[in-house]
Protein backbone atom coordinates (compact mmCIF):
# COMPACT_ATOMS: atom_id res chain seq x y z
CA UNK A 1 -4.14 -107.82 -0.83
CA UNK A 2 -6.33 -108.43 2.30
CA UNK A 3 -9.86 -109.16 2.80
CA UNK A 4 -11.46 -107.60 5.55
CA UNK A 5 -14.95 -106.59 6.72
CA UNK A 6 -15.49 -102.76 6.62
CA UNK A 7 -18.02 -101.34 9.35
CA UNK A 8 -20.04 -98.46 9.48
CA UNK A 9 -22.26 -97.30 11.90
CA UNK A 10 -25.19 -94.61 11.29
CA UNK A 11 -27.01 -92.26 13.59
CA UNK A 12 -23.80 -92.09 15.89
CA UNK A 13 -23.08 -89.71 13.08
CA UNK A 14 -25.43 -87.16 14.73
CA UNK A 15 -23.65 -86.44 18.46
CA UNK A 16 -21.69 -83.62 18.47
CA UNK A 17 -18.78 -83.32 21.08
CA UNK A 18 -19.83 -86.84 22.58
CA UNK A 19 -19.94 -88.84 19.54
CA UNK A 20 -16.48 -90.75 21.49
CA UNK A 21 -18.25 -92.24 24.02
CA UNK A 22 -20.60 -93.41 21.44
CA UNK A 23 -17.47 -94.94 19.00
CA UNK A 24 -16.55 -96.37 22.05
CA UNK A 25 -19.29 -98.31 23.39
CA UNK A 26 -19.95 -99.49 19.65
CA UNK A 27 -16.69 -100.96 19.58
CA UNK A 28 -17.08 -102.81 22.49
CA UNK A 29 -20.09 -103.70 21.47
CA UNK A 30 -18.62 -105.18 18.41
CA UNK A 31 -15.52 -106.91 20.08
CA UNK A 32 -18.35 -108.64 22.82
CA UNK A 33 -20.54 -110.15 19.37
CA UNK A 34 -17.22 -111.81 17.98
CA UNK A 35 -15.34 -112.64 21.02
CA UNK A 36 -15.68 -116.56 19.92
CA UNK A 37 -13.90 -115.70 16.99
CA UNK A 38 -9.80 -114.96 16.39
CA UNK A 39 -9.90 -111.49 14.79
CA UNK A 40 -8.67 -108.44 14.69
CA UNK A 41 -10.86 -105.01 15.51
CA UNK A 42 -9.87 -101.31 15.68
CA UNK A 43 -11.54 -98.13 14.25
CA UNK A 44 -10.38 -94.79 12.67
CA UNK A 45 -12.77 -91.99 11.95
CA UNK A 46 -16.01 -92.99 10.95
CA UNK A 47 -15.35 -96.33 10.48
CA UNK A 48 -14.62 -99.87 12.09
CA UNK A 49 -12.44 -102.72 10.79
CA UNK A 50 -12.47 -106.63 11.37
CA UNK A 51 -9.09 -108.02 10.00
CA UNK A 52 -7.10 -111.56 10.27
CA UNK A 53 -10.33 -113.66 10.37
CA UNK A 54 -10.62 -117.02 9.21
CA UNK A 55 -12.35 -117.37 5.46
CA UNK A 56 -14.39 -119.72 6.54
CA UNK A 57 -15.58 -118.08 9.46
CA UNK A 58 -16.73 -115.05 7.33
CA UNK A 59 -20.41 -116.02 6.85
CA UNK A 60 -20.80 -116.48 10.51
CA UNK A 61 -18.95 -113.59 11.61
CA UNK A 62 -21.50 -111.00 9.32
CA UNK A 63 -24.20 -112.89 10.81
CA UNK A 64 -23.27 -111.77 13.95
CA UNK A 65 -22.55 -108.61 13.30
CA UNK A 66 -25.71 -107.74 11.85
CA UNK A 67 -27.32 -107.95 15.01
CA UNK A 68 -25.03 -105.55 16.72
CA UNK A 69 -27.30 -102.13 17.38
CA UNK A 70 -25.83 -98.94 15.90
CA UNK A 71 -23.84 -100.31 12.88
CA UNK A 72 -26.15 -99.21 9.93
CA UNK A 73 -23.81 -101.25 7.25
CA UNK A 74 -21.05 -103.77 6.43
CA UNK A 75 -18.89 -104.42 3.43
CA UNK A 76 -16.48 -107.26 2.58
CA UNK A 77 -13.60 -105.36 1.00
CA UNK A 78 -10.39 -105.90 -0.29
CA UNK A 79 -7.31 -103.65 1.54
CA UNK A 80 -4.51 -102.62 -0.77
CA UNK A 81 -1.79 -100.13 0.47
CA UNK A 82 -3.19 -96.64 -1.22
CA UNK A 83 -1.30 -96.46 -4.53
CA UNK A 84 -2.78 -95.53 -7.66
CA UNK A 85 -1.42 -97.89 -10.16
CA UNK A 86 -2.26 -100.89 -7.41
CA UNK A 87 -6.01 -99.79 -7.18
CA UNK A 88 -6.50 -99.48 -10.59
CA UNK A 89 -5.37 -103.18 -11.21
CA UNK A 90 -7.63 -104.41 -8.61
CA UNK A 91 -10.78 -102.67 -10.28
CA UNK A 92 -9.62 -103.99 -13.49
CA UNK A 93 -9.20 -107.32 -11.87
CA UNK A 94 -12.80 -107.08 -10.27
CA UNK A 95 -14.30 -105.78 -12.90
CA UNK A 96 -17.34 -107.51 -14.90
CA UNK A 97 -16.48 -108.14 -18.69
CA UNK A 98 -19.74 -106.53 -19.78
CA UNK A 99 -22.49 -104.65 -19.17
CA UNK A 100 -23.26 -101.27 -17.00
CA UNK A 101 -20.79 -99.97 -14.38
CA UNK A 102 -20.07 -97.07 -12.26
CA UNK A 103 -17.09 -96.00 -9.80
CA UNK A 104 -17.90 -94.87 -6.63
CA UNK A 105 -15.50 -93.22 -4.74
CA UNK A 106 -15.14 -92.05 -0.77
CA UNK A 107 -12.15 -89.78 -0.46
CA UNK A 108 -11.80 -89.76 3.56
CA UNK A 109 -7.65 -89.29 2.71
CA UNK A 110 -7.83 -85.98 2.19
CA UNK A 111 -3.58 -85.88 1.03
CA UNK A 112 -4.52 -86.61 -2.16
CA UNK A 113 -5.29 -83.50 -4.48
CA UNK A 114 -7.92 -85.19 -6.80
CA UNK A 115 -11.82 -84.81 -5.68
CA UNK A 116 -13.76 -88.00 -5.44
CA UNK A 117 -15.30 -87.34 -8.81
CA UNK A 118 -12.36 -86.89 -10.18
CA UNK A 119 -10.71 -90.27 -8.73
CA UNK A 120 -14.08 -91.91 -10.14
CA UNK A 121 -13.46 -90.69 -13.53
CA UNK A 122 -9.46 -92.09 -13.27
CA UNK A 123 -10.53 -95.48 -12.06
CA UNK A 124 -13.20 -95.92 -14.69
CA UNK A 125 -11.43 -94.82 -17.33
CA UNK A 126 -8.64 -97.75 -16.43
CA UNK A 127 -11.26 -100.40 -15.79
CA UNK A 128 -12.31 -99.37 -19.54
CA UNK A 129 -9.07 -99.94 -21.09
CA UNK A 130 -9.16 -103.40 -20.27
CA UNK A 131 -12.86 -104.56 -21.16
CA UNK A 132 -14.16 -102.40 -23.70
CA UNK A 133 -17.42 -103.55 -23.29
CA UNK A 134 -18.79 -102.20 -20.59
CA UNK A 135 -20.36 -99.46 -20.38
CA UNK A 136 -20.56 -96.04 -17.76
CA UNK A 137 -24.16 -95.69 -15.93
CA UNK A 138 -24.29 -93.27 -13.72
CA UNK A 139 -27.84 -93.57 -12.42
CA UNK A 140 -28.40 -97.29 -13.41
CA UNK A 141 -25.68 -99.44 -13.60
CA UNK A 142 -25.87 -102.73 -13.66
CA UNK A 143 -22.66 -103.08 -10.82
CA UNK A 144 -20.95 -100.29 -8.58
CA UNK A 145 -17.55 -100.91 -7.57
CA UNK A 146 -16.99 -99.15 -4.57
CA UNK A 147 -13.33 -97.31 -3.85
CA UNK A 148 -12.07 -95.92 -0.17
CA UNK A 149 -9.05 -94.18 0.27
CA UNK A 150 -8.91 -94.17 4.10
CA UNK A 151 -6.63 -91.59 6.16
CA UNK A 152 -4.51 -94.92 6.89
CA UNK A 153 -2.87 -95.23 4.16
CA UNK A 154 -5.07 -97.74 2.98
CA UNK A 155 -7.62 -98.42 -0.21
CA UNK A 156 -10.68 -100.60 -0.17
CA UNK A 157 -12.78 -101.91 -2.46
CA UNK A 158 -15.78 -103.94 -2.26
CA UNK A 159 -19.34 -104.69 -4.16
CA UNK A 160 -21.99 -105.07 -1.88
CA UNK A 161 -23.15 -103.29 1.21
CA UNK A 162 -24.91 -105.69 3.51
CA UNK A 163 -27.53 -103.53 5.82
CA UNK A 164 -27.08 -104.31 9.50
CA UNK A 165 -29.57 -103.22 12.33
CA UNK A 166 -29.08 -99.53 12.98
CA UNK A 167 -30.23 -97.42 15.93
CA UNK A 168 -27.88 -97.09 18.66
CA UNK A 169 -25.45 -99.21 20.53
CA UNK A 170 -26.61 -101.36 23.40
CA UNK A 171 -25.66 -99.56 26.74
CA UNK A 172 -26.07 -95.93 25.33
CA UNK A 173 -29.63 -95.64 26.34
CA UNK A 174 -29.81 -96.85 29.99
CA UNK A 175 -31.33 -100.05 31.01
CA UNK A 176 -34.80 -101.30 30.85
CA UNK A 177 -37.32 -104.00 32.15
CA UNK A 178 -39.46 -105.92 29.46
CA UNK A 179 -42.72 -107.70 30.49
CA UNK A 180 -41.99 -110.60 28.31
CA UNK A 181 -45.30 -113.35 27.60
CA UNK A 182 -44.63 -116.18 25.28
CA UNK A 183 -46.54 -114.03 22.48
CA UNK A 184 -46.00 -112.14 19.19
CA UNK A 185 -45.86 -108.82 20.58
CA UNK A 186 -43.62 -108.10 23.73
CA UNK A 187 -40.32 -109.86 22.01
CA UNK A 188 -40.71 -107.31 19.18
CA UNK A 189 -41.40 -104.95 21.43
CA UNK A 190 -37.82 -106.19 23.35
CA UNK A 191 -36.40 -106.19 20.07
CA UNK A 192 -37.40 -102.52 19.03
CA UNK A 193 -36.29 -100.72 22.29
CA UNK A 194 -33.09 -102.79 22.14
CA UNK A 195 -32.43 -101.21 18.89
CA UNK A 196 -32.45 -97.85 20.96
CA UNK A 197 -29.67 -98.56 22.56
CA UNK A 198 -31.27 -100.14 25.70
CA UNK A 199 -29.99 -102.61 27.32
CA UNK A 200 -33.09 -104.68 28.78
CA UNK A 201 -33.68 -107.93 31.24
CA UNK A 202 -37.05 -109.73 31.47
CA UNK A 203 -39.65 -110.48 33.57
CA UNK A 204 -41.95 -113.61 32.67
CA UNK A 205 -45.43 -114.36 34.75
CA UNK A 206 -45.71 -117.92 35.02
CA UNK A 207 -48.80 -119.86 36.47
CA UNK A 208 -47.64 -123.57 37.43
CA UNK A 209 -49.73 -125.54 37.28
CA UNK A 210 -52.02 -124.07 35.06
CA UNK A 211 -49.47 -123.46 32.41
CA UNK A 212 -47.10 -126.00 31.59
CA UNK A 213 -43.48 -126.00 32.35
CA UNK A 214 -43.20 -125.64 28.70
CA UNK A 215 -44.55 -122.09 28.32
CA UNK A 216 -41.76 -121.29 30.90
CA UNK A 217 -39.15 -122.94 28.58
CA UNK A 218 -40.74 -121.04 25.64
CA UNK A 219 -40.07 -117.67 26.96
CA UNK A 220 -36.64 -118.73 28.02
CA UNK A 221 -36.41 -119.80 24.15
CA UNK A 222 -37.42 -116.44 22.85
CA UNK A 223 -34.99 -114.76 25.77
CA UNK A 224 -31.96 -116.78 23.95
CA UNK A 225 -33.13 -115.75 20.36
CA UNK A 226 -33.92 -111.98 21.36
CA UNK A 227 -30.45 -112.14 23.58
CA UNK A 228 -28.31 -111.86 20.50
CA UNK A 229 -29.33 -108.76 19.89
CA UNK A 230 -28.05 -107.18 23.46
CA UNK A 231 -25.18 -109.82 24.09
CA UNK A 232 -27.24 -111.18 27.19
CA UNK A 233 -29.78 -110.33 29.62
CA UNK A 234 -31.08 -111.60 33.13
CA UNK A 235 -34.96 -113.64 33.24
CA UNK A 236 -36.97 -112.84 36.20
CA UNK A 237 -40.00 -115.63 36.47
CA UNK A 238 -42.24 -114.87 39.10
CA UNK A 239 -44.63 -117.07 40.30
CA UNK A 240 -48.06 -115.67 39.74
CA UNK A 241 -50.60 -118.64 40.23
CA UNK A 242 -51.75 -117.24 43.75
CA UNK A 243 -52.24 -113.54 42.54
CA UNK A 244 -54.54 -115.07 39.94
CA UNK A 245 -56.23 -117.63 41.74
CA UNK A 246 -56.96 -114.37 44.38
CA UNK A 247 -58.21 -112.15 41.67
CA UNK A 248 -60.50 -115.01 40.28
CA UNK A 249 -62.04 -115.84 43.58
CA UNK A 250 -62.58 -112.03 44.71
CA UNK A 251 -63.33 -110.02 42.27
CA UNK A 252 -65.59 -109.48 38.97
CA UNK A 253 -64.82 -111.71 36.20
CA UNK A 254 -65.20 -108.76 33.64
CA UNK A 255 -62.73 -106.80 35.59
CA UNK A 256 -59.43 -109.13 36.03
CA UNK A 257 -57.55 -108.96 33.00
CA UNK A 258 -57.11 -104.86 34.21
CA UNK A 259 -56.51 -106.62 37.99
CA UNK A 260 -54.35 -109.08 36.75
CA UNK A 261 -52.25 -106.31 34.48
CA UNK A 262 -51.96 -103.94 37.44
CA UNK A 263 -50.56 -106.55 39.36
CA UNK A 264 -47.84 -107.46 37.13
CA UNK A 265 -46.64 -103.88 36.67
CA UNK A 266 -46.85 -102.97 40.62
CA UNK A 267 -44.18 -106.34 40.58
CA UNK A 268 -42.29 -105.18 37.28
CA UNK A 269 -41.64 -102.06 38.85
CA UNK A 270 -40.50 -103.41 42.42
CA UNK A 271 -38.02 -105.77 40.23
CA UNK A 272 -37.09 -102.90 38.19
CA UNK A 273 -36.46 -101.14 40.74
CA UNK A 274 -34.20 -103.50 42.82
CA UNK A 275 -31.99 -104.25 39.90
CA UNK A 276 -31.26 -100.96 38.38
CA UNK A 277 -33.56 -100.79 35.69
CA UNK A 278 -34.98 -97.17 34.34
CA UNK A 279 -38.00 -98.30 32.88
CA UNK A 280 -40.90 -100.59 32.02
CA UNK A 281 -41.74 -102.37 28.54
CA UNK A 282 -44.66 -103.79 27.42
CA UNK A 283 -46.33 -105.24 23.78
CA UNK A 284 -48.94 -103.14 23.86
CA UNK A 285 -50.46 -102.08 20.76
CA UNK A 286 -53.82 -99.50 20.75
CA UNK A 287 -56.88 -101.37 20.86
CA UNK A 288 -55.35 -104.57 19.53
CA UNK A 289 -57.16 -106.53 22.51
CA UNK A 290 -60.16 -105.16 25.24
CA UNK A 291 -56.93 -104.64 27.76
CA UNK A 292 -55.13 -102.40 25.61
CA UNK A 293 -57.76 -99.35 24.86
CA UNK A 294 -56.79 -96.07 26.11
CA UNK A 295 -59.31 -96.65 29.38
CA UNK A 296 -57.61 -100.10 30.52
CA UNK A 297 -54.04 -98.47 29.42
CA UNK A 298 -54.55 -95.70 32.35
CA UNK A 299 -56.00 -97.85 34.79
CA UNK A 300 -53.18 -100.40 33.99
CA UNK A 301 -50.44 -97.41 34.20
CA UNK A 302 -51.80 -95.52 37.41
CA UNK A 303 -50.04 -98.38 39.50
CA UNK A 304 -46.16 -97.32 38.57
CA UNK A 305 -45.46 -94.60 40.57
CA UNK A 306 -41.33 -94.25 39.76
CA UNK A 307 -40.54 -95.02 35.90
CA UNK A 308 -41.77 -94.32 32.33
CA UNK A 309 -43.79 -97.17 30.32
CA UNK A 310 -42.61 -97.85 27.20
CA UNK A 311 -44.86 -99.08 24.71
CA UNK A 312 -43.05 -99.26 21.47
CA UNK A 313 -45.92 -101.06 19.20
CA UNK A 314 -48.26 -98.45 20.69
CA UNK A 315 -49.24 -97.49 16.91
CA UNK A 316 -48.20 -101.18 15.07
CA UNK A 317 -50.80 -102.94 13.71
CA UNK A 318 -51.19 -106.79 13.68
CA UNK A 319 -49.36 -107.51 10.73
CA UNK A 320 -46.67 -104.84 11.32
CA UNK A 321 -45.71 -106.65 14.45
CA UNK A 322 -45.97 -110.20 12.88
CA UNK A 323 -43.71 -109.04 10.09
CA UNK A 324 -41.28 -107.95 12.51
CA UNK A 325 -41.07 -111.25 14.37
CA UNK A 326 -40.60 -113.26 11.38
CA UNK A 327 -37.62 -110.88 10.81
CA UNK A 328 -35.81 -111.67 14.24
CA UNK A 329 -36.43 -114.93 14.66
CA UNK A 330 -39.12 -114.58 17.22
CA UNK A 331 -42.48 -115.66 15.48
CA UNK A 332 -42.19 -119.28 15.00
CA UNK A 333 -41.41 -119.76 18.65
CA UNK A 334 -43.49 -117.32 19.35
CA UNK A 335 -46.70 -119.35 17.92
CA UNK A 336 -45.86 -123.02 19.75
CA UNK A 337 -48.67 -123.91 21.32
CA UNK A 338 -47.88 -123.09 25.05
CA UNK A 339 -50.35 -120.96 27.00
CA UNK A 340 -49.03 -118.30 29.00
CA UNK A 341 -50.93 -116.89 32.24
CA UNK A 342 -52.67 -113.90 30.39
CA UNK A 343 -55.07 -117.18 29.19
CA UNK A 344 -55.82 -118.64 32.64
CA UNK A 345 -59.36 -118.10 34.18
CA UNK A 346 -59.97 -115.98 30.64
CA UNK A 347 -63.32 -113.88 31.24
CA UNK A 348 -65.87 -114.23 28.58
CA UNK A 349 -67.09 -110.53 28.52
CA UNK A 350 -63.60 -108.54 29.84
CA UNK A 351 -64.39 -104.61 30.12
CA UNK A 352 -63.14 -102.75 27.73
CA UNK A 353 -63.63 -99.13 29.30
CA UNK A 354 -62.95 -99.60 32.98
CA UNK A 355 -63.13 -97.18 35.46
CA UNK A 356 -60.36 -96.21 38.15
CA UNK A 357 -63.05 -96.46 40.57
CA UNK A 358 -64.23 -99.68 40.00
CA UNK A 359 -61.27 -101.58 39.86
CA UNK A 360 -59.47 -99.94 42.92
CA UNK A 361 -63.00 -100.73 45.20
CA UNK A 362 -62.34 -104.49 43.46
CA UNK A 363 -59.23 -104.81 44.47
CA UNK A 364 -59.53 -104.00 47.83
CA UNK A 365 -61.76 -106.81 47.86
CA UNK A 366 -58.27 -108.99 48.28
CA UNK A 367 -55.13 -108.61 50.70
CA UNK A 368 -52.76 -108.96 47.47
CA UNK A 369 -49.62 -106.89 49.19
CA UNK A 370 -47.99 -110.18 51.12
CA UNK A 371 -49.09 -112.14 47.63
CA UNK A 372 -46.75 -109.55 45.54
CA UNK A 373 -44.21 -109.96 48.08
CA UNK A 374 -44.33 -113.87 48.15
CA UNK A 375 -44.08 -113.45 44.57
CA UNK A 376 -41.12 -111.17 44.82
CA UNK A 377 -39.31 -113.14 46.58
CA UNK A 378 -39.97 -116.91 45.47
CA UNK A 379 -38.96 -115.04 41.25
CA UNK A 380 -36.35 -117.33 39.74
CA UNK A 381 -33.49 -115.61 38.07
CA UNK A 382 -32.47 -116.98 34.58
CA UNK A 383 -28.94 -115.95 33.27
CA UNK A 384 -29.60 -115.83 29.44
């Protein structure tokens, strides 16, 4: 008898005649969260196996793998050659002496001649003979003993199915660009595209010396935390603090939030761009803040000409969002008390419904093209 960690991943389950490269990827995937650790992976149909791992590695080893996009599931199970007599002594064995129970049976070994309901019935009946009081709950029972007879040749059994992350492996979904602040919002909204199947780098605004050095080792926190998720990803901080002070000294107070935005996405895209990436992310959540109504959204958006913007909290509310952080790992991080550049020369009326017009004649107030490309080119990369 063997323990081992049984996998199994979810809407993979859905591709028809490319469901391989899928399996595939997911594997890798898999093989890239644990390579610290000496085990053993392989999969069969429908399923993925971690063997020979150390017992007291276990603990960290599911913690890791919960993080992996596309597994939906895990299970610590014990393996037992497929034998009838043998699995009924270990469901006797694991058994609780009293209360509810029911058998739960997956027959993927399709040799043997008994339906799954049928192999239920067998087991529970044995598991009776030996602690007559417990009693068979179908709909209610107080513990499930799971049963798989695998097309290996091999039976597992386990309790307790741990949920993982679910969505789609990391890779499957092409690559992406995340404007990532030291807020709330765009490391959930990292986090929620990642779970697409998207693998994503980062691109951080920072305004020395108007923000401290430690907002800039903030975001690289939240890069580290939100990196075990997509086994890695490449920071780009650009220097923004003479785009801002230009915006502040030429054009309308109410209008440079939108300025400042459209400059950050006509750079986002050039980055994207020059590394590969598909598309642009942002936190943006409908009419959380005056720079995120429908109005400033299109006037913010008219500047990328090439890729999509994502905006995956488009419909989140506040506490959606915040519940979501506190579920990755983000949110405490997320709340030190380092100011990014979205706070620097902070309007006190911002417009909330600006016009196309209006901004572009602002704008052109400034020469901000050899500022983007300064930027551009002084960005530090940060391997994460």
């Amino acid at each position: 008898m063997e323990k081992v960690l049984l996998l199994r991943y979810g809407e993979i389950y859905l591709k028809g005649r490319n469901r391989g490269y899928f399996e595939r990827l997911l594997l890798a995937n898999c093989k890239k969260a644990l390579k610290d650790y000496d085990v053993e992976i392989y999969k069969t149909f429908g399923r993925y196996y971690v063997e020979k791992f150390k017992e007291e590695d276990t603990q960290e080893i599911i913690e890791k793998l919960k993080k992996v996009a596309g597994l939906h599931s895990l299970m610590i199970a014990e393996k037992i050659p497929t034998d009838m007599e043998k699995v009924y002594a270990l469901c006797r064995e694991v058994a609780p002496d009293k209360g509810s129970f029911r058998i739960t049976v997956n027959r993927a070994d399709k040799t043997i001649e008994k339906s799954s309901p049928e192999l239920a019935a067998d087991i529970g009946s044995a598991v009776l003979d030996n602690h007559p009081n417990l009693t068979v709950d179908l709909k209610h029972p107080e513990h499930e003993i799971f049963v798989e007879f695998r097309e290996t040749g091999y039976t597992y059994v386990y309790f307790d199915v741990i949920p993982c992350l679910r969505g789609m492996p990391i890779g499957s979904s092409g690559k992406g660009l995340c404007l990532l602040s030291g807020g709330i919002d765009s490391p959930v909204a990292y986090y929620r595209m990642a779970k697409r199947g998207m693998h994503i780098d980062a691109v951080h605004f920072h305004s020395f010396p108007y923000t401290s050095l430690m907002a800039k080792e903030k975001v690289l926190d939240l890069a580290k935390i939100l990196s075990e998720y997509t086994g890695g990803m490449r920071v780009y901080v650009v220097p923004f603090t003479e785009i801002q002070r230009e915006i502040h000294e030429k054009c309308p107070a109410e209008y440079m939030i939108t300025i400042m935005r459209r400059m950050m996405m006509r750079i986002a895209e050039r980055l994207a761009l020059k590394n590969g990436c598909q598309s642009l992310i942002t936190g943006e959540s409908l009419a959380q803040v005056a720079s995120q109504t429908q109005e400033s959204i299109l006037v913010t958006n008219s500047v990328v000409k090439e890729l999509p913007v994502f905006r995956p909290l488009i419909g989140m509310d506040k506490e959606e969002i915040i519940e979501t952080s506190r579920e990755i790992g983000t949110f405490e991080t997320s709340i030190l008390p380092y100011e990014d550049c979205c706070t620097v020369f902070l309007p006190k009326n911002p417009v909330i419904k600006p016009k196309l017009e209006d901004i572009v004649a602002s704008e052109n107030n400034m020469d901000y093209e050899p500022l983007l490309q300064k930027a551009i080119e002084d960005t530090e990369i940060v391997f994460i």
